[in-house]
C-alpha atoms as a PDB file:
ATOM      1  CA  UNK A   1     -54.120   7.727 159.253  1.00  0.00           C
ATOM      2  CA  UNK A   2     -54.391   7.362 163.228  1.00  0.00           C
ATOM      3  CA  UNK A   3     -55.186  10.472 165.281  1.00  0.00           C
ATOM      4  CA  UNK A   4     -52.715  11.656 167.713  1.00  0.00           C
ATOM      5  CA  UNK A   5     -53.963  10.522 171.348  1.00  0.00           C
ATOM      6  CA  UNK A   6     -53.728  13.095 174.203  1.00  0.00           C
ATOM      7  CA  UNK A   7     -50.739  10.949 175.733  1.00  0.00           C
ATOM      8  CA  UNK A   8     -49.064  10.972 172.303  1.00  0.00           C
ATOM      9  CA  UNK A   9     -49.240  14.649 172.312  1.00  0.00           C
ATOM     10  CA  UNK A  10     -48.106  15.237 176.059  1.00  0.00           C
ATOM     11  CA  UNK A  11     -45.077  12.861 175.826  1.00  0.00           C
ATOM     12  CA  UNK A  12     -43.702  14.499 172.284  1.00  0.00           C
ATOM     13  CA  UNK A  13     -44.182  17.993 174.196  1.00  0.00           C
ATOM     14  CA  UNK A  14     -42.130  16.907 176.948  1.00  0.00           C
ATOM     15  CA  UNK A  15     -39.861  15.220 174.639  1.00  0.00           C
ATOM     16  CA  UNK A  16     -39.095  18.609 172.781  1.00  0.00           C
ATOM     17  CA  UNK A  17     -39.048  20.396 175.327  1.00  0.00           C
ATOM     18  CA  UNK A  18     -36.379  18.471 177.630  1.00  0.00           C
ATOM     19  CA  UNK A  19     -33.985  18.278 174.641  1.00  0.00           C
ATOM     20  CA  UNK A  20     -33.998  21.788 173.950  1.00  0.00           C
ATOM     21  CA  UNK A  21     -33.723  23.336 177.791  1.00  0.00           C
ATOM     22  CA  UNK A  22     -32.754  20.306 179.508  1.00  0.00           C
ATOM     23  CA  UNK A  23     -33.138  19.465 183.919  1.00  0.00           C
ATOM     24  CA  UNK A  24     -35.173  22.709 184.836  1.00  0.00           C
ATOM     25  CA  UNK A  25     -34.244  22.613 188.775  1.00  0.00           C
ATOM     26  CA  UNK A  26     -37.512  22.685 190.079  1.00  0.00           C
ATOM     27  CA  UNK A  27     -38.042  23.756 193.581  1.00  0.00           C
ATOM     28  CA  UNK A  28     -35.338  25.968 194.055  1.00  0.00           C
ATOM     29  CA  UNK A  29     -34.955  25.454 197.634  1.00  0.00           C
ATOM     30  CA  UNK A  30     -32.428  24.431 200.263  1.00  0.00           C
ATOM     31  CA  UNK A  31     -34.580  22.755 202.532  1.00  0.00           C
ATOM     32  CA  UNK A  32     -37.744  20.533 202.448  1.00  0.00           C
ATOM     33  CA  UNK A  33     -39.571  22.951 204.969  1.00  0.00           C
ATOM     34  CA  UNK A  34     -38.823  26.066 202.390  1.00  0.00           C
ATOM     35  CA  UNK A  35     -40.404  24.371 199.594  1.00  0.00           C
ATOM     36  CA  UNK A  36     -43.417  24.052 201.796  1.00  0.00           C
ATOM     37  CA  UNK A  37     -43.552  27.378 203.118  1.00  0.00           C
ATOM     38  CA  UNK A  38     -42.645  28.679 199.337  1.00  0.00           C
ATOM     39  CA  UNK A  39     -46.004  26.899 197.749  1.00  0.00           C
ATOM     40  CA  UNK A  40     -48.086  28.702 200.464  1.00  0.00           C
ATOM     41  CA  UNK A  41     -46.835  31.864 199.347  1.00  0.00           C
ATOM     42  CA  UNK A  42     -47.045  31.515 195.997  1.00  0.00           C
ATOM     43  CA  UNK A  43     -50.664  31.273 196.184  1.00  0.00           C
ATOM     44  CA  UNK A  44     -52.116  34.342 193.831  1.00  0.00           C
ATOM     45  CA  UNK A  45     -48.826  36.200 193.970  1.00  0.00           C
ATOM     46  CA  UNK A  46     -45.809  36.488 191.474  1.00  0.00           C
ATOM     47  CA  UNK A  47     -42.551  34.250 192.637  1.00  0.00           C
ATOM     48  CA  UNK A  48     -40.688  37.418 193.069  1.00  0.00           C
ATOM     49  CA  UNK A  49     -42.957  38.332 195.617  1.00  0.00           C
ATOM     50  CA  UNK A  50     -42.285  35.403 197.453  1.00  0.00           C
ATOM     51  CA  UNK A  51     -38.722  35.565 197.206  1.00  0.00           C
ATOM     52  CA  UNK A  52     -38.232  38.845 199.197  1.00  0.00           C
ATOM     53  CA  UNK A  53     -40.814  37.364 201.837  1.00  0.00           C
ATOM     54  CA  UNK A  54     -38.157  33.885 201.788  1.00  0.00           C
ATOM     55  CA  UNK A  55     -34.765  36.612 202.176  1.00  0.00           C
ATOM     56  CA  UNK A  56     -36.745  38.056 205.147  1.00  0.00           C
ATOM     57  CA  UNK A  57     -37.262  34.550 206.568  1.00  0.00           C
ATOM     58  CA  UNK A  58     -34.214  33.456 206.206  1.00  0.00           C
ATOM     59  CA  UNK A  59     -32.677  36.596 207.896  1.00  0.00           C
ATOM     60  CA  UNK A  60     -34.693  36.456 210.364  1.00  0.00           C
ATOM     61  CA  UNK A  61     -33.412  32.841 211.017  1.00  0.00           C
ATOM     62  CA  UNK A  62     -36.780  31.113 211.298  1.00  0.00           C
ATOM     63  CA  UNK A  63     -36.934  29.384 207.704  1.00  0.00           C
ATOM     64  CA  UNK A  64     -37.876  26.257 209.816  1.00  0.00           C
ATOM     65  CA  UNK A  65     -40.591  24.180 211.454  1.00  0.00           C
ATOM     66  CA  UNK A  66     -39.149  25.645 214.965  1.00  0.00           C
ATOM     67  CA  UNK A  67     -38.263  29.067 213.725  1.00  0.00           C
ATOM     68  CA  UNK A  68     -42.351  29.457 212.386  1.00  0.00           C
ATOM     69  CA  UNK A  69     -43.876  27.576 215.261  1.00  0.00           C
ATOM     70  CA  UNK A  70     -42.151  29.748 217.967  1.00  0.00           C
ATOM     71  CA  UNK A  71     -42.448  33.351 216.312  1.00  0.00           C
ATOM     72  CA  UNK A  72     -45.188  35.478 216.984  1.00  0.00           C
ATOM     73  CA  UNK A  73     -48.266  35.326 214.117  1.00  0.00           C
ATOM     74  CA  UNK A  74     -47.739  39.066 213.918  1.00  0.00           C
ATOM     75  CA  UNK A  75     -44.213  39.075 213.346  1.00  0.00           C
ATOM     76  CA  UNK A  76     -44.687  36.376 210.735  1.00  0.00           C
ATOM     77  CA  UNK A  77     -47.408  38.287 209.169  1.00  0.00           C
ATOM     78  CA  UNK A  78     -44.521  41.510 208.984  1.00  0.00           C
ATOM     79  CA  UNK A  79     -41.823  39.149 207.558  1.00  0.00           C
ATOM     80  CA  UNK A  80     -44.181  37.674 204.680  1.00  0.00           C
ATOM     81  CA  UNK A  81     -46.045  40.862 203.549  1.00  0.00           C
ATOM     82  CA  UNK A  82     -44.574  41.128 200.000  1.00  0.00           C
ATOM     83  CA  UNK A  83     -46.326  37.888 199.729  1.00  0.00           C
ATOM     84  CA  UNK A  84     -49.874  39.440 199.701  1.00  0.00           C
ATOM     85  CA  UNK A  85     -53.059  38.312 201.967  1.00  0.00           C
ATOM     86  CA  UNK A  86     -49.949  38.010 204.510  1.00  0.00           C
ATOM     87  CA  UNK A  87     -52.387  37.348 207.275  1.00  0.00           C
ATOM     88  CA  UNK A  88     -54.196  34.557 205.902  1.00  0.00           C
ATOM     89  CA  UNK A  89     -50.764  32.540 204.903  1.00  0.00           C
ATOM     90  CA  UNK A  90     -49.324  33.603 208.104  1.00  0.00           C
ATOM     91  CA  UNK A  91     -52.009  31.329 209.804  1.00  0.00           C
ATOM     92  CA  UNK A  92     -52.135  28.764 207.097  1.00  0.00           C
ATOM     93  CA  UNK A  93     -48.396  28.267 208.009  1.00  0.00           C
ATOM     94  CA  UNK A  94     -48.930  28.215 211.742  1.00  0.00           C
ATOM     95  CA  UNK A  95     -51.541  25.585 210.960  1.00  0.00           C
ATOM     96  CA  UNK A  96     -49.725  23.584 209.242  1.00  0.00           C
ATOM     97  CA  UNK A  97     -47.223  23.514 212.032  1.00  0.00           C
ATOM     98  CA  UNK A  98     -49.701  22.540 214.339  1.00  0.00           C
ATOM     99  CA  UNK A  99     -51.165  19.594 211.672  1.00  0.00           C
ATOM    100  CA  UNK A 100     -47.481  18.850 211.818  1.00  0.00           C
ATOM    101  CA  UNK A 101     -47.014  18.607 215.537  1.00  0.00           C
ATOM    102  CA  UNK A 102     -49.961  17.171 215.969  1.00  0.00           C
ATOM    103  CA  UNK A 103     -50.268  14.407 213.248  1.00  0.00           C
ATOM    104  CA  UNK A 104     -46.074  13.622 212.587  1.00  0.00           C
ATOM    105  CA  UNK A 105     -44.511  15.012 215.856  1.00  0.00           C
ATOM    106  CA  UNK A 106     -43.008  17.732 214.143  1.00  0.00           C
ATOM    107  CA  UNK A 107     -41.628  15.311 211.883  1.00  0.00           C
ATOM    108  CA  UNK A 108     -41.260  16.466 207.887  1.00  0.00           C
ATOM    109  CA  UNK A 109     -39.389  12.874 207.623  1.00  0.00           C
ATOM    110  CA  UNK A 110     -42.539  11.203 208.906  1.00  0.00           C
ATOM    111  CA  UNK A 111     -44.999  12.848 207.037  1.00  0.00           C
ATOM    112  CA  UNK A 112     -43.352  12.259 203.993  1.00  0.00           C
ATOM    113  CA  UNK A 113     -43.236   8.458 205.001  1.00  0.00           C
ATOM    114  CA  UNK A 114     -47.072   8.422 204.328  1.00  0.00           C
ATOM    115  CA  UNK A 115     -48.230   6.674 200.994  1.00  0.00           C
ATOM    116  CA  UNK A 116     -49.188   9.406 198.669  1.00  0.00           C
ATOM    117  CA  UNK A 117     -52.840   8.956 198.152  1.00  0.00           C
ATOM    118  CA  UNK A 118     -53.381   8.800 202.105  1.00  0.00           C
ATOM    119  CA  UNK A 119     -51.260  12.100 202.708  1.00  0.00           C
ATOM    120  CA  UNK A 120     -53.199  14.372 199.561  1.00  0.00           C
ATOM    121  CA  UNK A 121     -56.041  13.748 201.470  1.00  0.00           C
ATOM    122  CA  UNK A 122     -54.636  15.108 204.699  1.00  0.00           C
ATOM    123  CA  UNK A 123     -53.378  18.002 203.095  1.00  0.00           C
ATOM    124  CA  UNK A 124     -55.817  18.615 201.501  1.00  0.00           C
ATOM    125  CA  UNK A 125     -58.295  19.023 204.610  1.00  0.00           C
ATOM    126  CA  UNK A 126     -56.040  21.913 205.467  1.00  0.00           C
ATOM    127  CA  UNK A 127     -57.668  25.283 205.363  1.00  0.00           C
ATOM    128  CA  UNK A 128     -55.979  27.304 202.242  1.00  0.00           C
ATOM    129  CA  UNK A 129     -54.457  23.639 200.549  1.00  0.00           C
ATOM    130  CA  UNK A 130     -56.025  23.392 197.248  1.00  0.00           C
ATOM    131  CA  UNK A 131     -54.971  20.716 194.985  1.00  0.00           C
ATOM    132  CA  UNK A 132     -51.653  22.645 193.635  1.00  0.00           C
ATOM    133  CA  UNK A 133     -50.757  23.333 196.873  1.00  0.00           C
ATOM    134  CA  UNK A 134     -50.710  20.080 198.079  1.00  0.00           C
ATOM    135  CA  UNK A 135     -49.349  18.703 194.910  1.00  0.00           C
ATOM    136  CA  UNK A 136     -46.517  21.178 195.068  1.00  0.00           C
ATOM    137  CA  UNK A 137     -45.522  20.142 198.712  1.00  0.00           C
ATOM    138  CA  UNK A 138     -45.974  16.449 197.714  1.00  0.00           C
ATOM    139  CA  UNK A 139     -44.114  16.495 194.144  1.00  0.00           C
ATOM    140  CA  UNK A 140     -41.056  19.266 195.367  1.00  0.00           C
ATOM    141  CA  UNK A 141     -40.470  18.948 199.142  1.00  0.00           C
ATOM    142  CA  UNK A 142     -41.830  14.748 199.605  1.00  0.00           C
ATOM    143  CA  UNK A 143     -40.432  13.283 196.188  1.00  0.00           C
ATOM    144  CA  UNK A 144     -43.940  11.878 195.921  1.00  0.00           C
ATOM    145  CA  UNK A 145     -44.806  11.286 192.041  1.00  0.00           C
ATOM    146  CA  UNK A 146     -47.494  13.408 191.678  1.00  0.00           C
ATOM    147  CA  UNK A 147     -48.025  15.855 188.676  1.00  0.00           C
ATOM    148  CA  UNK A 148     -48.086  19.676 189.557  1.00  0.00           C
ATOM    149  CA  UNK A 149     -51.234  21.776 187.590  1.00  0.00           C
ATOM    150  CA  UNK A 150     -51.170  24.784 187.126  1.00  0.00           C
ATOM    151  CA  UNK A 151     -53.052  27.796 184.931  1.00  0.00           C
ATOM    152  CA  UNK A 152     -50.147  27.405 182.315  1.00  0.00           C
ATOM    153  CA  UNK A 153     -50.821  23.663 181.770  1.00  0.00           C
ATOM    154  CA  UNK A 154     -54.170  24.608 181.514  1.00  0.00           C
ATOM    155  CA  UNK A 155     -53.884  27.136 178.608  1.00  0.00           C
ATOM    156  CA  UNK A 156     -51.396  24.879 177.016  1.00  0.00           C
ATOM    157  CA  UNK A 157     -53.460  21.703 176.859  1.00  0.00           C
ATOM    158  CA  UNK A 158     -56.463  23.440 176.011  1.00  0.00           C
ATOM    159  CA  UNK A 159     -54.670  25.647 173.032  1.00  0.00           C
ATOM    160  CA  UNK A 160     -52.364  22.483 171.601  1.00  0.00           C
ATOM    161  CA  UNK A 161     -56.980  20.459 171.869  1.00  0.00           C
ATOM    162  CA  UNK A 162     -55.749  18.154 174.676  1.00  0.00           C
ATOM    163  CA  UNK A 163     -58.142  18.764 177.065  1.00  0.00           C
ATOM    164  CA  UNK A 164     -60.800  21.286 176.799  1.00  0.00           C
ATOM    165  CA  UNK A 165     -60.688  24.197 178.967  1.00  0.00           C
ATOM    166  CA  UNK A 166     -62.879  23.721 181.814  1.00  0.00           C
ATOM    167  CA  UNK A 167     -61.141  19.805 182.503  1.00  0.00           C
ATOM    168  CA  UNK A 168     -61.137  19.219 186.343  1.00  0.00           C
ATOM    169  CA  UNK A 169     -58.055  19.677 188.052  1.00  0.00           C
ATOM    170  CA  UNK A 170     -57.926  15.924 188.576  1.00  0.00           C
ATOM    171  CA  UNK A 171     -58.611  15.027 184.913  1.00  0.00           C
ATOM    172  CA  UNK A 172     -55.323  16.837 183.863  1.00  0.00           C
ATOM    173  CA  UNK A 173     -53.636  15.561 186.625  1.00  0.00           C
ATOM    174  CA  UNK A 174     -54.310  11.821 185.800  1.00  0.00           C
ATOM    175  CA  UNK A 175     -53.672  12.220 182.433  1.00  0.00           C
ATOM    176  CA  UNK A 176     -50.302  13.952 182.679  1.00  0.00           C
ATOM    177  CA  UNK A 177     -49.429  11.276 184.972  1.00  0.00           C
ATOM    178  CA  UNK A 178     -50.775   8.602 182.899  1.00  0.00           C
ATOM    179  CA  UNK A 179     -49.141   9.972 180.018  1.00  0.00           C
ATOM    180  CA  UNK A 180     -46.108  10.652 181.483  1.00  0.00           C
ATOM    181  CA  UNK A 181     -45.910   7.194 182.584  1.00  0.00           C
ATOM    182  CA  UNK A 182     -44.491   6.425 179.058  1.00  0.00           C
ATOM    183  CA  UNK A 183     -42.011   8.973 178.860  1.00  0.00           C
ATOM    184  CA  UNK A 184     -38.474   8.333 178.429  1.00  0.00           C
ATOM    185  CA  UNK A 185     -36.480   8.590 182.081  1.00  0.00           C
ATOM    186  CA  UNK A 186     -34.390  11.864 182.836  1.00  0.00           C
ATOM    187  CA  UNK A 187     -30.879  10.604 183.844  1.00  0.00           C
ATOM    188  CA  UNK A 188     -27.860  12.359 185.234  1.00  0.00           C
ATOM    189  CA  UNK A 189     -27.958  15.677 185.468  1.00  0.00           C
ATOM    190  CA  UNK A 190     -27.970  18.018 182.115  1.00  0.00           C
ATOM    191  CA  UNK A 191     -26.078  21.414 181.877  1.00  0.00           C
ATOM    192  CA  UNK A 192     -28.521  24.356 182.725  1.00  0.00           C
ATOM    193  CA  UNK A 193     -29.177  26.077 179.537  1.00  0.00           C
ATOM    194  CA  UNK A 194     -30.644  29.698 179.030  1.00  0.00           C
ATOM    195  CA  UNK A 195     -34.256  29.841 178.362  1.00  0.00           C
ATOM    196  CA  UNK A 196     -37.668  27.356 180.033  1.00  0.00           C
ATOM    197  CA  UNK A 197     -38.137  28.613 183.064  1.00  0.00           C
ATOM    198  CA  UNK A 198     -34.910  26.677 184.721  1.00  0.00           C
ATOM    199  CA  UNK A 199     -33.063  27.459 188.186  1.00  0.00           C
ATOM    200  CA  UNK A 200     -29.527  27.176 188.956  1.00  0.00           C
ATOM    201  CA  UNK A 201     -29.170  24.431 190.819  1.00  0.00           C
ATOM    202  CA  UNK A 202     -30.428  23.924 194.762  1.00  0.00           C
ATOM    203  CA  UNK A 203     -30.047  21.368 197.831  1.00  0.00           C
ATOM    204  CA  UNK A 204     -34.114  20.221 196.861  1.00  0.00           C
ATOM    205  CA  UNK A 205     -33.465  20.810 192.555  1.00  0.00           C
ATOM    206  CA  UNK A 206     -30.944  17.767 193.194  1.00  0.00           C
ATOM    207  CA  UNK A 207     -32.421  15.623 195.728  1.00  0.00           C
ATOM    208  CA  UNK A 208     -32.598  11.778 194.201  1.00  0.00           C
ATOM    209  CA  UNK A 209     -35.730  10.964 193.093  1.00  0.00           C
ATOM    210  CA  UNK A 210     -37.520   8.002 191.408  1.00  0.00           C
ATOM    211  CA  UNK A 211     -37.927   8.439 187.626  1.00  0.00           C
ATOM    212  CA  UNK A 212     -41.149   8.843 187.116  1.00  0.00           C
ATOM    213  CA  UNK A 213     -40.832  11.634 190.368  1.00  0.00           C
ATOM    214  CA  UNK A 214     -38.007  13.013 188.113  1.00  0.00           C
ATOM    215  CA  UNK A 215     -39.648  13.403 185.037  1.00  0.00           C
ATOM    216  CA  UNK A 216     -43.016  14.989 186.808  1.00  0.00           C
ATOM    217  CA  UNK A 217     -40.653  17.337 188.089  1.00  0.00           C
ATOM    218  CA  UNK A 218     -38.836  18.244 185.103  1.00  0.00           C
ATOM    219  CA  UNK A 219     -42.269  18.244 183.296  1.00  0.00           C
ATOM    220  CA  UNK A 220     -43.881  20.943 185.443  1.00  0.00           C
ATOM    221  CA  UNK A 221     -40.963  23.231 185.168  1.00  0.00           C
ATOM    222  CA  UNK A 222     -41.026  22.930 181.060  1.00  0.00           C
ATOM    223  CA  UNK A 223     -44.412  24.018 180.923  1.00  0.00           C
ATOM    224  CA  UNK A 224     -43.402  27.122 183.102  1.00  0.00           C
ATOM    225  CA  UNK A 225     -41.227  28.215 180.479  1.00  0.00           C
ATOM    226  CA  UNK A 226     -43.699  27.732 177.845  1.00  0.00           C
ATOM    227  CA  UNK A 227     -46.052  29.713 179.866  1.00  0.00           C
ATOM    228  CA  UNK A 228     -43.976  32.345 180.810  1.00  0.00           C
ATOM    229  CA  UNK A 229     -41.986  33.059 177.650  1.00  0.00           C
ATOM    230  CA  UNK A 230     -44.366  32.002 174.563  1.00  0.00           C
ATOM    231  CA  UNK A 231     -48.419  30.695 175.621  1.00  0.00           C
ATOM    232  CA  UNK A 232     -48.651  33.912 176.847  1.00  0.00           C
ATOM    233  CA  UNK A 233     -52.626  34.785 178.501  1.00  0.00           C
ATOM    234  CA  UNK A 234     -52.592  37.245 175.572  1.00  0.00           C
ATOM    235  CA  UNK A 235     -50.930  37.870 172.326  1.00  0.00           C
ATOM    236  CA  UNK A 236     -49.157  34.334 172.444  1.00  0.00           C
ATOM    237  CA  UNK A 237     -46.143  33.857 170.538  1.00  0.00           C
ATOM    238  CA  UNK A 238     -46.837  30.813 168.447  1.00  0.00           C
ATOM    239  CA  UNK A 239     -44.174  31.332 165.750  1.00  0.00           C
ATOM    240  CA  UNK A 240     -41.700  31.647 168.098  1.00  0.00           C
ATOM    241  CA  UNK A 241     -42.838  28.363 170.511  1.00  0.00           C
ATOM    242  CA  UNK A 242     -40.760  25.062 170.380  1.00  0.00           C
ATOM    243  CA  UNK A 243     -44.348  23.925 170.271  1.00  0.00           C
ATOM    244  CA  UNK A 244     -45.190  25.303 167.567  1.00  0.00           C
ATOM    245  CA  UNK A 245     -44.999  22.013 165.225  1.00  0.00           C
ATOM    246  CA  UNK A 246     -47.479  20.328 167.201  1.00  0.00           C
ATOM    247  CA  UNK A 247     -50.282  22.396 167.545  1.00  0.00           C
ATOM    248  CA  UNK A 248     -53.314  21.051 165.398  1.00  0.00           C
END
C-alpha cells in the first residue's frame, strides 16, 4: 500500500474543507491600500484590534496612500493604538509610503506590475516586512500567487505529520504552493456558509484573480477556520474537526 505524500494530504484537506464552507472572502477589504495597511497591523495583535484602528482610519478619511503620507506620524500613531506597538507600525506605514513614492511614484498599480519574485524581495528589505507580511500584501492586495503562512498552518501541518514543526517558513510555503498546484480550480462564486473563518463579501474578497491566485486565497482562509474553531494551541478539538479523517 502507497504512503500518502505531503501534497496528497494538503490537496484532500483543501478539498474537504472548500466543500464544506465554501469561497472564504479573504481580505476583507475595500481597497488595495487597506489590505496593505491591514497586514501591518495585524502583526502580533488579534484582527479585532485592527478593525477599530481601520474604523478610526477610515473616519478620519485617510485610509489611503495620500491620507497616510500627509498626516502627522503622531496623529497616525493616536488613530492606530488599538493596534498595539502603534509607534513602530505607524512608521513602518510611513515607510512604506516613502518606498512607494520613491520606488513606484506613489503608484499601488505599478508596484503590483512587478513580477512576483522581484517584488518579495523588495518588500521584504522593508524594516518590520517579514515573510507573512509581504506574502499577505502580495497574495490579498497584488493578486500575486503566493501562499500565505501562518502559525495555524504551522500547527496544522505539523499535527496532521506534514511537515515537522520547526520547517522554514519557505519550506511550507513551496510546498503548499507546489501542492496546491494540483488542486482542483475554485470557480464562480459559492454562497457564504456559517462556520471556517469566512467574510461577507468585500470590493478585494471579489477581485478576479487567476486560479491558482484563487485557490491560495481560498486555501489560507480554510486553514483560519481550522485554526480558530478546532486545532486549537491547546485542548484541540479533534472529534469535532472536518479533519479529523485524515489525521495519521
Amino acid at each position: 500500500m502507497s504512503q500518502t505524500s505531503p501534497e496528497e494530504k494538503i490537496v484532500a484537506m483543501y478539498s474537504v474543507l472548500f466543500r464544506l464552507w465554501g469561497n472564504q472572502h479573504w481580505w476583507p477589504a475595500q481597497s488595495r491600500f487597506e489590505v496593505i495597511v491591514g497586514a501591518y497591523l495585524t502583526q502580533n495583535t488579534s484582527w479585532s484590534n485592527v478593525e477599530i484602528a481601520m474604523s478610526k482610519l477610515r473616519s478620519a478619511k485617510v485610509l489611503s496612500v495620500d491620507g497616510i503620507r500627509s498626516l502627522s506620524i503622531r496623529k497616525l500613531e493616536k488613530l492606530i493604538r488599538s493596534s498595539g506597538y502603534f509607534r513602530q507600525k505607524a512608521g513602518r506605514l510611513k515607510r512604506f509610503v516613502e518606498f512607494l513614492d520613491r520606488n513606484y511614484g506613489g503608484s499601488l498599480t505599478k508596484m503590483f506590475a512587478q513580477p512576483t519574485a522581484e517584488l518579495r524581495e523588495q518588500l521584504l528589505a522593508l524594516n518590520g516586512v517579514g515573510p507573512e507580511t509581504a506574502d499577505s500584501i502580495l497574495l490579498y492586495a497584488g493578486q500575486h500567487p503566493v501562499f500565505v503562512v501562518d502559525a495555524y498552518t504551522r500547527r496544522i501541518v505539523a499535527r496532521h505529520e506534514i511537515a515537522p514543526q520547526k520547517a522554514s517558513y519557505e519550506e511550507l510555503r513551496q510546498l503548499f504552493e507546489r501542492s496546491l498546484a494540483r488542486a482542483p480550480a475554485v470557480t464562480g462564486q459559492w454562497p457564504v456558509i456559517a462556520g471556517g473563518a469566512s467574510h461577507k463579501p468585500s470590493r478585494m474578497s471579489t477581485r478576479t484573480r487567476t486560479p491558482l491566485t484563487q485557490v491560495f486565497n481560498e486555501m489560507h482562509g480554510l486553514i483560519v477556520g481550522v485554526g480558530k474553531n478546532y486545532c486549537l494551541k491547546s485542548k484541540p478539538k479533534c472529534d469535532e474537526c472536518p479533519l479529523k479523517h485524515l489525521l495519521p
